[in-house]
Protein backbone atom coordinates (compact mmCIF):
# COMPACT_ATOMS: atom_id res chain seq x y z
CA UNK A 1 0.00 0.00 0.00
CA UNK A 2 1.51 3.15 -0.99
CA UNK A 3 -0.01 5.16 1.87
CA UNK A 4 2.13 2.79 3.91
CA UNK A 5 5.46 2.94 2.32
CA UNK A 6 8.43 4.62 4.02
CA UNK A 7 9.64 7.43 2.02
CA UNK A 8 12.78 10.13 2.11
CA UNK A 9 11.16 13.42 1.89
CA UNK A 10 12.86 17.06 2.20
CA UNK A 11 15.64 15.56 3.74
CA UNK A 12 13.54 13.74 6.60
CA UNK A 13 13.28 9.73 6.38
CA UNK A 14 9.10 9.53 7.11
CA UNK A 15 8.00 5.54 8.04
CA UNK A 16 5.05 5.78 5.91
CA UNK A 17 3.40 8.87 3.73
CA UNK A 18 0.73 9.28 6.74
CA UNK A 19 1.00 12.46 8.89
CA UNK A 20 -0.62 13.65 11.68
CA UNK A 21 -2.64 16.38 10.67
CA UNK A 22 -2.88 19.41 13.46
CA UNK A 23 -5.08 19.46 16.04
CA UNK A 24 -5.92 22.08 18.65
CA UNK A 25 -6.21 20.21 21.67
CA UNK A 26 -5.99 23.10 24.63
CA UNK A 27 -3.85 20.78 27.06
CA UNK A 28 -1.65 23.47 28.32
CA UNK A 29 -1.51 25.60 31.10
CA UNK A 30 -3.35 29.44 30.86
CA UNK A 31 -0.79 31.28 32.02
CA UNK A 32 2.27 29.55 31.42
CA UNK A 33 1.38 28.07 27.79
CA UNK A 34 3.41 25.30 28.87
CA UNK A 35 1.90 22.02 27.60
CA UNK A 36 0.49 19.12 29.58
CA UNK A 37 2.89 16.12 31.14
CA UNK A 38 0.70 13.68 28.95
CA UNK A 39 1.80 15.62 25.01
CA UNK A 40 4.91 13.62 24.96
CA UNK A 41 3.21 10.27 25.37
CA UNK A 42 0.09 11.40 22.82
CA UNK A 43 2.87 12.28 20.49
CA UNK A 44 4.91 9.37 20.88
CA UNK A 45 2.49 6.44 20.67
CA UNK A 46 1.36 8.13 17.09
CA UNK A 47 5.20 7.22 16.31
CA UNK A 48 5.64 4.56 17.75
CA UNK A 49 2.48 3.57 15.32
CA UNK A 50 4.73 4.32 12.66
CA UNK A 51 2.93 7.73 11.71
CA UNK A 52 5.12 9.25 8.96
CA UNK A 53 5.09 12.94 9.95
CA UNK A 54 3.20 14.82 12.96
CA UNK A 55 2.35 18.17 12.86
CA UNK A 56 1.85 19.53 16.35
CA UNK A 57 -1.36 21.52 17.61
CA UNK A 58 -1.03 25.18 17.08
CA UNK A 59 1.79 26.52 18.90
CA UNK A 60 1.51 30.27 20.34
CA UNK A 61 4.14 32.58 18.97
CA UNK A 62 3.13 34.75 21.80
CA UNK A 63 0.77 36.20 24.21
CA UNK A 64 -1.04 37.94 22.28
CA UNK A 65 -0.88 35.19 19.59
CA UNK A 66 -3.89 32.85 21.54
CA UNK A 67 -7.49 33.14 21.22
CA UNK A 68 -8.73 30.77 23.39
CA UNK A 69 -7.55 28.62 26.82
CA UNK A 70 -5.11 25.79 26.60
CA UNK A 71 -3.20 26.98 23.65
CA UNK A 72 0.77 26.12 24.21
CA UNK A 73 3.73 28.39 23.68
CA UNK A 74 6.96 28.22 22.09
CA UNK A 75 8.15 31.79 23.49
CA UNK A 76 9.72 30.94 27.03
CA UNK A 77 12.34 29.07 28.03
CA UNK A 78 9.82 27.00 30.15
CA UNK A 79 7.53 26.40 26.66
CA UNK A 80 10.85 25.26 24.91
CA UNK A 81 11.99 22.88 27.60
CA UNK A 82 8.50 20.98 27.76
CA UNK A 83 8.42 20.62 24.68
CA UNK A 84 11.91 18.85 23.94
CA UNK A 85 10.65 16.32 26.05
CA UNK A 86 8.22 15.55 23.08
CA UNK A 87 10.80 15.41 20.54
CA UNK A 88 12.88 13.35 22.32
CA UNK A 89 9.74 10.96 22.71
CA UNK A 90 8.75 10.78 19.25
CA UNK A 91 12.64 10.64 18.01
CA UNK A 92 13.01 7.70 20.24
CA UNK A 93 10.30 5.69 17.72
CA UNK A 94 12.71 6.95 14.80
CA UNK A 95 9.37 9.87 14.17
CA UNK A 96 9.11 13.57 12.70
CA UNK A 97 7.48 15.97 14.48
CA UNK A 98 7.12 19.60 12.73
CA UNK A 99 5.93 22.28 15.37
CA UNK A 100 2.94 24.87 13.68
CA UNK A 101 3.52 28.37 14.61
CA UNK A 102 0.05 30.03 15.25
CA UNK A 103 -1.01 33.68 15.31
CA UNK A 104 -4.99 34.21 15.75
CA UNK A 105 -5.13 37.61 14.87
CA UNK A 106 -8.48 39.54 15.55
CA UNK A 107 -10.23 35.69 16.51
CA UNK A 108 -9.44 36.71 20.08
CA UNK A 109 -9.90 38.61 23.26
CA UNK A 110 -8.49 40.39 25.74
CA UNK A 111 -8.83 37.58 28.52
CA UNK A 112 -6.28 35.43 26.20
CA UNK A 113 -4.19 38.34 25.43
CA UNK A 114 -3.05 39.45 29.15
CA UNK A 115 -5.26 42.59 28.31
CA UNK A 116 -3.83 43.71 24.89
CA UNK A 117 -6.52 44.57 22.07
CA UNK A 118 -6.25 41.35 19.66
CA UNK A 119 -4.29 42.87 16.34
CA UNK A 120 -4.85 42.43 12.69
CA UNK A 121 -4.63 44.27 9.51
CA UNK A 122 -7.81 46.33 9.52
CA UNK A 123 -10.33 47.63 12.33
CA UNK A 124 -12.92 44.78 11.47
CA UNK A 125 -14.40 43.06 14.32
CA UNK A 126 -15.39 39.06 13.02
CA UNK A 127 -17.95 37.62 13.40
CA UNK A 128 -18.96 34.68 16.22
CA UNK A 129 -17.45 33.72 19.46
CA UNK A 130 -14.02 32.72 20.77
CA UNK A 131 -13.53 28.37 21.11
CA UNK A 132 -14.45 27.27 24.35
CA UNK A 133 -15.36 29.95 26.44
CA UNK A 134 -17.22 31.49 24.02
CA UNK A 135 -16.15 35.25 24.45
CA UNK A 136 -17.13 37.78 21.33
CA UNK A 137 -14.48 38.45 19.55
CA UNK A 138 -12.87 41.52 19.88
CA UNK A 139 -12.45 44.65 17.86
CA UNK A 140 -9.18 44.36 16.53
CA UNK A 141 -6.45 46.96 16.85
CA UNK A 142 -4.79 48.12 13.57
CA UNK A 143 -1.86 46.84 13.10
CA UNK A 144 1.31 49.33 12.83
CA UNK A 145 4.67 49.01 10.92
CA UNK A 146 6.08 48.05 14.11
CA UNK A 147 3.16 45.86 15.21
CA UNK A 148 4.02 43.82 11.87
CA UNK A 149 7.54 44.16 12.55
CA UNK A 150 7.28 42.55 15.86
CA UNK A 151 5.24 39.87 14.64
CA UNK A 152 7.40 38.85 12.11
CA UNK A 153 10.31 38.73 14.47
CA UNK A 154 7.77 36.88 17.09
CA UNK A 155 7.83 33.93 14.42
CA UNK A 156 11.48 33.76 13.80
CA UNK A 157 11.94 33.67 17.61
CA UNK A 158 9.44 30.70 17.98
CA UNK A 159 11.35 28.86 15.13
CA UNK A 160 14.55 29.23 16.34
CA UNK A 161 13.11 27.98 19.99
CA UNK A 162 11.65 24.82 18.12
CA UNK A 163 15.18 24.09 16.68
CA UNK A 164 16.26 24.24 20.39
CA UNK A 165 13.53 21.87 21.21
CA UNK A 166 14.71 19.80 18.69
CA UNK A 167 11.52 19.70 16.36
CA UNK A 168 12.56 18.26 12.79
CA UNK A 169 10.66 21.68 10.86
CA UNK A 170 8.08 24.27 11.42
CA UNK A 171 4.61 25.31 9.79
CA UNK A 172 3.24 28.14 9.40
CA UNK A 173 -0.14 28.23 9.88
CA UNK A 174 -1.46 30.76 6.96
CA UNK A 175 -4.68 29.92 7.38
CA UNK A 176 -8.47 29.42 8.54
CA UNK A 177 -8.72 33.48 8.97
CA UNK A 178 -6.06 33.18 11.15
CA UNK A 179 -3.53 36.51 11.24
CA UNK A 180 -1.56 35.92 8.29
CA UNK A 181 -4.22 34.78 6.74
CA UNK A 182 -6.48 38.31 7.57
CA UNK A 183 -3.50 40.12 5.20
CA UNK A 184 -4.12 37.63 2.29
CA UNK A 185 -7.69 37.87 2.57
CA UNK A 186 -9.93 41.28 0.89
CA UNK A 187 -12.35 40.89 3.25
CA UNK A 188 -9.88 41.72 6.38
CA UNK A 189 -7.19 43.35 4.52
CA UNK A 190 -8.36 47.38 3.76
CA UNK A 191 -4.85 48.74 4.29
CA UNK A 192 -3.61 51.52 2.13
CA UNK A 193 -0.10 51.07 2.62
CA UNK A 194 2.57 48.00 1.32
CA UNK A 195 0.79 45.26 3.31
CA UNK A 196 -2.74 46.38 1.53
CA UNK A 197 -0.87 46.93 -1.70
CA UNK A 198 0.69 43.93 -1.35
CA UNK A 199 -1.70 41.33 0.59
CA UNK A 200 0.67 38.47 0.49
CA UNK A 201 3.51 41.06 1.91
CA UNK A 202 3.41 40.17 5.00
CA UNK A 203 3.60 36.42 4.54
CA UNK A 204 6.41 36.64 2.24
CA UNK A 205 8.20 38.01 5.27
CA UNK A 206 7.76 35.96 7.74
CA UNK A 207 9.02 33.21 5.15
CA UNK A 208 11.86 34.92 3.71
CA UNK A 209 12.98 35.85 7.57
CA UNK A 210 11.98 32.52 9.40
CA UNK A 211 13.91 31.11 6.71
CA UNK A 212 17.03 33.01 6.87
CA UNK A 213 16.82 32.02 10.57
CA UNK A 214 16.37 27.58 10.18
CA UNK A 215 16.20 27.13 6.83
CA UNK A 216 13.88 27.02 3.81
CA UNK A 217 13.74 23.74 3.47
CA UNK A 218 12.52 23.29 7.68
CA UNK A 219 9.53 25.17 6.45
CA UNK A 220 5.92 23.76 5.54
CA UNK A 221 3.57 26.51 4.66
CA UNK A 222 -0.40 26.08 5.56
CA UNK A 223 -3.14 27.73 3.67
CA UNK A 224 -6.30 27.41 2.40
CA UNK A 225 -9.42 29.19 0.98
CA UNK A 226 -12.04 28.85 3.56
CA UNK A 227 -11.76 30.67 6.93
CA UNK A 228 -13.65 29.92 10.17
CA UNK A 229 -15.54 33.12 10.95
CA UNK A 230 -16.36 33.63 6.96
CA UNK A 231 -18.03 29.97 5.91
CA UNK A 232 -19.61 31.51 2.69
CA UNK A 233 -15.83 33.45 1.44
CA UNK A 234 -14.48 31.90 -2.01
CA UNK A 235 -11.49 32.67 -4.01
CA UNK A 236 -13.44 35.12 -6.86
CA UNK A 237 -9.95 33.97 -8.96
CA UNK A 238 -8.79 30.36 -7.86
CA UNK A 239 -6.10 30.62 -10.46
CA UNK A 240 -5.29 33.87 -10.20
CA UNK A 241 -4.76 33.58 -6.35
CA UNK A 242 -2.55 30.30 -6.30
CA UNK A 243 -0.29 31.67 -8.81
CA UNK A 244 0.32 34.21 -6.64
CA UNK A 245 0.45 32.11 -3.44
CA UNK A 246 3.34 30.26 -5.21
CA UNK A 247 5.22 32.75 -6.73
CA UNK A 248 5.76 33.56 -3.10
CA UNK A 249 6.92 30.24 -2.01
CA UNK A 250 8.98 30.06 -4.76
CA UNK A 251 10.75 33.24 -3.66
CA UNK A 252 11.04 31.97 -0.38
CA UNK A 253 12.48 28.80 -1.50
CA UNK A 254 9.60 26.61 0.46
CA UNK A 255 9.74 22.98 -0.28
CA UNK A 256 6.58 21.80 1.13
CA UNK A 257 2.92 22.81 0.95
CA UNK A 258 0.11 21.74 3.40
CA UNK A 259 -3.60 23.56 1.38
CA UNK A 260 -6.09 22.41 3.76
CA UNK A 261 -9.82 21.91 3.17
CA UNK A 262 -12.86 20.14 4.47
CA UNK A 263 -13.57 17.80 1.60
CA UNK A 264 -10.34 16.89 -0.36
CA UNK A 265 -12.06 15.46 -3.41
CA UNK A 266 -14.54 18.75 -3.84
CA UNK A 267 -14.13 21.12 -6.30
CA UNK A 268 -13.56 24.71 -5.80
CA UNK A 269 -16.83 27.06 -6.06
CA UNK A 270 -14.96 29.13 -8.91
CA UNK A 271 -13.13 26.70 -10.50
CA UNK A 272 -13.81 23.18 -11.67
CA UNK A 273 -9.99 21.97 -10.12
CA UNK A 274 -9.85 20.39 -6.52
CA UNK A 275 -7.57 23.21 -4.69
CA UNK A 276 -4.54 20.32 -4.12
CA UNK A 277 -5.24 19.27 -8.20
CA UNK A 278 -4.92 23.36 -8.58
CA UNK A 279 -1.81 24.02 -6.78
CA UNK A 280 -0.23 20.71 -8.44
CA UNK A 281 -0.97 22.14 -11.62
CA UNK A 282 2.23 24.83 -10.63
CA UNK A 283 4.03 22.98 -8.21
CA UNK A 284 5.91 20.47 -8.81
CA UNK A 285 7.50 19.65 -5.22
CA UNK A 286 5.95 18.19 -1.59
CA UNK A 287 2.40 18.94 -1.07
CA UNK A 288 0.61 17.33 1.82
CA UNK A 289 -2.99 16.20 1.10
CA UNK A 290 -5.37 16.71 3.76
CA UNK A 291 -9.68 17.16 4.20
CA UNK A 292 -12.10 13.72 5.32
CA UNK A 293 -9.83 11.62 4.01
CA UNK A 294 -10.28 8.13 4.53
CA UNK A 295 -7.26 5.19 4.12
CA UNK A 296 -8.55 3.98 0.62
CA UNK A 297 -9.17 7.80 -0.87
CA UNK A 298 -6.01 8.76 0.27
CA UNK A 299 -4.40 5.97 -1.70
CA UNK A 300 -6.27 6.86 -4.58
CA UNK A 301 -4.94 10.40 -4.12
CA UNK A 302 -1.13 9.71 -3.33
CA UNK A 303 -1.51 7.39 -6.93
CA UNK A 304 -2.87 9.84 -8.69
CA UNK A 305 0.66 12.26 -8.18
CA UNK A 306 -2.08 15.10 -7.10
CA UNK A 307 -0.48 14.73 -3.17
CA UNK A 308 3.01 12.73 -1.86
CA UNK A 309 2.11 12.40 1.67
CA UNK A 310 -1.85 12.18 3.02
CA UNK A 311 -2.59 13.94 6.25
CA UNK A 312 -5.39 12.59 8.53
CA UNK A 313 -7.05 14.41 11.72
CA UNK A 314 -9.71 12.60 13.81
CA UNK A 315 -9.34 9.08 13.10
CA UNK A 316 -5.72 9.68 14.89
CA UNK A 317 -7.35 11.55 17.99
CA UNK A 318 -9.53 8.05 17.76
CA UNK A 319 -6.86 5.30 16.97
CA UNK A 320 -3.16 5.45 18.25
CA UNK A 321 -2.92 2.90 16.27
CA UNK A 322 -4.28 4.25 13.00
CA UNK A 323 -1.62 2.31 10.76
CA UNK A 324 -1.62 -1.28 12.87
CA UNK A 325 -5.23 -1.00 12.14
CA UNK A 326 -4.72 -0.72 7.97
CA UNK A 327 -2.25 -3.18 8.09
CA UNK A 328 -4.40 -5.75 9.95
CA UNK A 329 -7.16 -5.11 8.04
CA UNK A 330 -8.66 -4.01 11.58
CA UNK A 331 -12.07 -1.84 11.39
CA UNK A 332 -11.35 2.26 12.26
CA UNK A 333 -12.35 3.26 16.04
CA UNK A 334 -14.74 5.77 14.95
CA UNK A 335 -14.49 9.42 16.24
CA UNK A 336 -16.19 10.59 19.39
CA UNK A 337 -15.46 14.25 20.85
CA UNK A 338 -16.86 13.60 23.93
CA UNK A 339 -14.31 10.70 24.64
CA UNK A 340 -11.40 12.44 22.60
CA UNK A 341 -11.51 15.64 23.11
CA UNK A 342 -11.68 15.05 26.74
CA UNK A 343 -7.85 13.70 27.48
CA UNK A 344 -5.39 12.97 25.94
CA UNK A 345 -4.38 9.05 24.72
């Protein structure tokens, strides 16, 4: 089974083309952002499984990065300690473990942001209620030159403290509506300046300098077209927008791409291309397949050339043992948040 074949990938030697996709699981502690005793063995029994590639929960770049309880940190000392103890764990059962670097933007509140106004390109409050505690979210403060300044160093700082952890890569997480994501977006992005200008500006520099810091090639980029607090927003230009999206990543020199939506096998609304069948169409090096798959469509997707490794979500919060299961021919535990959202195993 090809979903099940070791492969050398971006110089990282994966035990099978399955990767954890990233959850948000809100383990650590509210005022320290330091995660929960029980992450390294979650982690490591998805290894020890023989899970090609994990991608960690969203990681805090900062305070004022959260927007809602639980969220770790890689921004301390403290944060970057913990979480060596995970790499370590999953390295033991020969693993890869990439850490995703997380900024919220305006999806936030004060309570998560020790006080601060949440930030993001353009005065527009969204829409709905912060996870969990279920807080309105915020009017956002405009962000200044510094503001975006800070932020971009803010990400290069969390990289370089995931190298010190000893995580294998980083993602950036450009998108859901998340901050970067608000820039790239014309429905959050009114600026008048570069970063309006230029929507994908501001993303280009946090590659370019992230990079510079760890390495292009310790980089996978996330993005996609849907956001959370906008369910009905489309790409008007599907083409027109990816082209654009990887022009940047070439610049950058970014080796692997993570597009993320619900339904892998559905077509765009503008476009009659799935978004991984678009991007393929212009990119010709890693992309990560992700969105309901199951074990047999994401076979039929890593054989069609369209992804090279296939990224799964709950049935891994369900099944540890996800690939003993495929191998034995064993049914799939099915998904239940009230059990698995509720500790973790």
């Amino acid at each position: 089974m090809n979903l099940l074949t070791p492969t050398y990938m971006n110089g990282w030697q994966l035990q099978s083309k399955v990767v954890m996709a990233p959850m948000t699981r809100g383990f650590a502690d509210f005022n320290t952002g330091i995660i929960h005793s029980d992450t390294s063995a979650y982690y490591q029994q998805r290894a020890k499984d023989g899970i090609g590639m994990i991608i960690t929960e969203g990681i805090a770049i900062a305070d004022e990065a959260r927007g809602t309880v639980g969220i770790p940190g890689l921004y301390t000392n403290e944060q970057t300690e913990a979480w060596s103890k995970v790499t370590n764990a999953v390295h033991k059962e020969k693993g890869i473990i990439i850490a995703q670097l997380w900024h919220v933007g305006r999806l936030s509140h004060p309570y998560f942001t020790r006080g601060r106004k949440p930030l993001a390109p353009s005065p527009i409050q969204a829409n709905g209620v912060t996870h969990k505690v279920h807080f309105p979210y915020e009017m956002p403060k405009k962000m200044t030159f510094h503001d975006i300044q800070l932020v971009i160093k803010q990400f290069v700082h969390a990289a370089k403290n995931a190298m010190k952890a000893g995580f294998d890569g980083i993602e950036i997480h450009a998108a859901h509506g998340y901050l970067i994501d608000q820039f790239l977006s014309t429905q959050t992005n009114f600026r008048k300046d570069n970063y309006g200008e230029n929507r994908h500006l501001f993303l280009e520099e946090i590659l370019l300098a992230v990079g510079e810091e760890i390495g292009p090639n310790k980089i996978i980029v996330r993005f996609s077209e849907h956001k959370d607090d906008l369910p009905l927003y489309v790409w008007e230009s599907p083409e027109e927008e990816v082209q654009k999206l990887i022009e940047v990543f070439h610049k950058a020199q970014i080796q692997v791409l993570h597009p993320s939506v619900n339904e892998f096998f559905k077509p765009l609304t503008n476009h009659p291309l799935i978004l991984h069948g678009l991007i393929r169409k212009y990119w010709n090096k890693t992309i990560i397949g992700v969105g309901n798959l199951t074990p047999e469509s994401a076979e039929s997707a890593l054989n069609s050339g369209i992804v090279d490794l296939a990224a799964f979500g709950r049935p891994l919060l369900a099944n540890e043992d996800f690939i003993k299961r495929i191998k034995s021919s064993l049914s799939i535990r099915s998904y239940k948040p009230n059990v698995h959202l509720k500790r973790l195993i």
